[in-house]
C-alpha atoms as a PDB file:
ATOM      1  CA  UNK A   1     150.960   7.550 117.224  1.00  0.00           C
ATOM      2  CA  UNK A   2     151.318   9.426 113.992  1.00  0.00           C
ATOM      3  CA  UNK A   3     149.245   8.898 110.997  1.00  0.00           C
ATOM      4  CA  UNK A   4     150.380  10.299 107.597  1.00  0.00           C
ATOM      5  CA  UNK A   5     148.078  10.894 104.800  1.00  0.00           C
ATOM      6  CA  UNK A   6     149.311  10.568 101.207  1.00  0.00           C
ATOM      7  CA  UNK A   7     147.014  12.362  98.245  1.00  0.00           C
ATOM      8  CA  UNK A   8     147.168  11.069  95.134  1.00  0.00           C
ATOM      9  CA  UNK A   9     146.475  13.535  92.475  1.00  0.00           C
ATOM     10  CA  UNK A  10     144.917  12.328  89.079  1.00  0.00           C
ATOM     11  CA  UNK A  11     145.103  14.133  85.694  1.00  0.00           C
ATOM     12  CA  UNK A  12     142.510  13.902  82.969  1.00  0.00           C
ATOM     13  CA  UNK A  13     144.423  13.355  79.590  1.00  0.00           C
ATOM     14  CA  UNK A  14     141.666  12.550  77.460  1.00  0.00           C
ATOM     15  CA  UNK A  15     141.385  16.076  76.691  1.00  0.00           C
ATOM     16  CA  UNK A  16     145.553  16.531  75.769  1.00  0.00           C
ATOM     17  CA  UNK A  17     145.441  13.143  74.388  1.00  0.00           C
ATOM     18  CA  UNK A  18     142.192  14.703  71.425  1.00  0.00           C
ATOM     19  CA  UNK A  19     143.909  18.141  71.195  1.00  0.00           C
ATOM     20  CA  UNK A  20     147.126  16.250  69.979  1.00  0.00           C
ATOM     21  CA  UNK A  21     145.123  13.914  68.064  1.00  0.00           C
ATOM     22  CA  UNK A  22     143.393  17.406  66.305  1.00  0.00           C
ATOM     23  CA  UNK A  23     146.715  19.073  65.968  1.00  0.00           C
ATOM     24  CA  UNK A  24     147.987  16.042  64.313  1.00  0.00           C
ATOM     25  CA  UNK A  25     145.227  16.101  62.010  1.00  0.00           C
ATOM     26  CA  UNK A  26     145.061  19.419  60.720  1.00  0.00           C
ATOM     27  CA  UNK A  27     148.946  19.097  60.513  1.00  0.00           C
ATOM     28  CA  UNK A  28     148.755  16.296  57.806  1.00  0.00           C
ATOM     29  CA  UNK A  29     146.129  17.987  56.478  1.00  0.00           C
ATOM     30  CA  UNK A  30     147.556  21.314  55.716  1.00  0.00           C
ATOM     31  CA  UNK A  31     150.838  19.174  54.386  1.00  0.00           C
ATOM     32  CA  UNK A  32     149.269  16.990  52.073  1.00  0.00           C
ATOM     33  CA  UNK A  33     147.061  19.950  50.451  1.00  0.00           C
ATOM     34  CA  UNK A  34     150.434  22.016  50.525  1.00  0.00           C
ATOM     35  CA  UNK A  35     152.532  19.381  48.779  1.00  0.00           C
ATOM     36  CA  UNK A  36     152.333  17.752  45.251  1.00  0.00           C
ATOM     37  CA  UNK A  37     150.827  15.197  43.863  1.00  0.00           C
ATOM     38  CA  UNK A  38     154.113  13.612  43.157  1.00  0.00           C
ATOM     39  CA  UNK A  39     155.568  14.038  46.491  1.00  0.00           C
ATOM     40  CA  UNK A  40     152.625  12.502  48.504  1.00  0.00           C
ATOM     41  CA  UNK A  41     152.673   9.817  45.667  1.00  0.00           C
ATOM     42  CA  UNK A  42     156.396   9.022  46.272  1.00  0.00           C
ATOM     43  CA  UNK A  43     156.453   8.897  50.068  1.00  0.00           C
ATOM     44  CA  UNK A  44     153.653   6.074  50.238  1.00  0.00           C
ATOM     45  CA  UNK A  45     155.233   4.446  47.699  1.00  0.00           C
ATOM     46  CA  UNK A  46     158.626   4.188  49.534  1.00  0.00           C
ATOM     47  CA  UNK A  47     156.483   3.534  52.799  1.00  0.00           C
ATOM     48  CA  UNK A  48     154.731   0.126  51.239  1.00  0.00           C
ATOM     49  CA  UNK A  49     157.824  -1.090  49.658  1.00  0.00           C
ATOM     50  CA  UNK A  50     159.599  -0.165  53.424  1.00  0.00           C
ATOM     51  CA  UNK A  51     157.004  -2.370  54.886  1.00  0.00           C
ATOM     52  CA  UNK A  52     157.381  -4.790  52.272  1.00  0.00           C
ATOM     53  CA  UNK A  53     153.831  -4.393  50.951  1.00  0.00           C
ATOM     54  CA  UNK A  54     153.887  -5.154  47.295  1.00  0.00           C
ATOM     55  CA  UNK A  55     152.160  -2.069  44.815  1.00  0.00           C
ATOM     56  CA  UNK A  56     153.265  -2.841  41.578  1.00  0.00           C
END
């Protein structure tokens, strides 16, 4: 009789899950000190009336 043995290997994705989490942060970061006033302004207003979120 023959016994196989399976191994089951385990990743730790904490570590890619905060290193996308940072890279996503400094991403809107850099954009919304890069971009104007008006620009930022604009895309959350179109975002709350998308959601139907009243803001005026």
């Amino acid at each position: 009789m023959t016994t196989n043995t399976a191994t089951i290997e385990r990743s730790d994705s904490s570590a890619m899950g905060l290193a996308i989490a940072m890279l996503a942060g400094v991403f809107l970061l850099m954009a919304s000190g890069i971009a104007q006033a008006t620009v930022l302004h604009d895309a959350a207003h179109d975002q709350r009336h998308a959601m139907a979120f009243p803001c005026h």
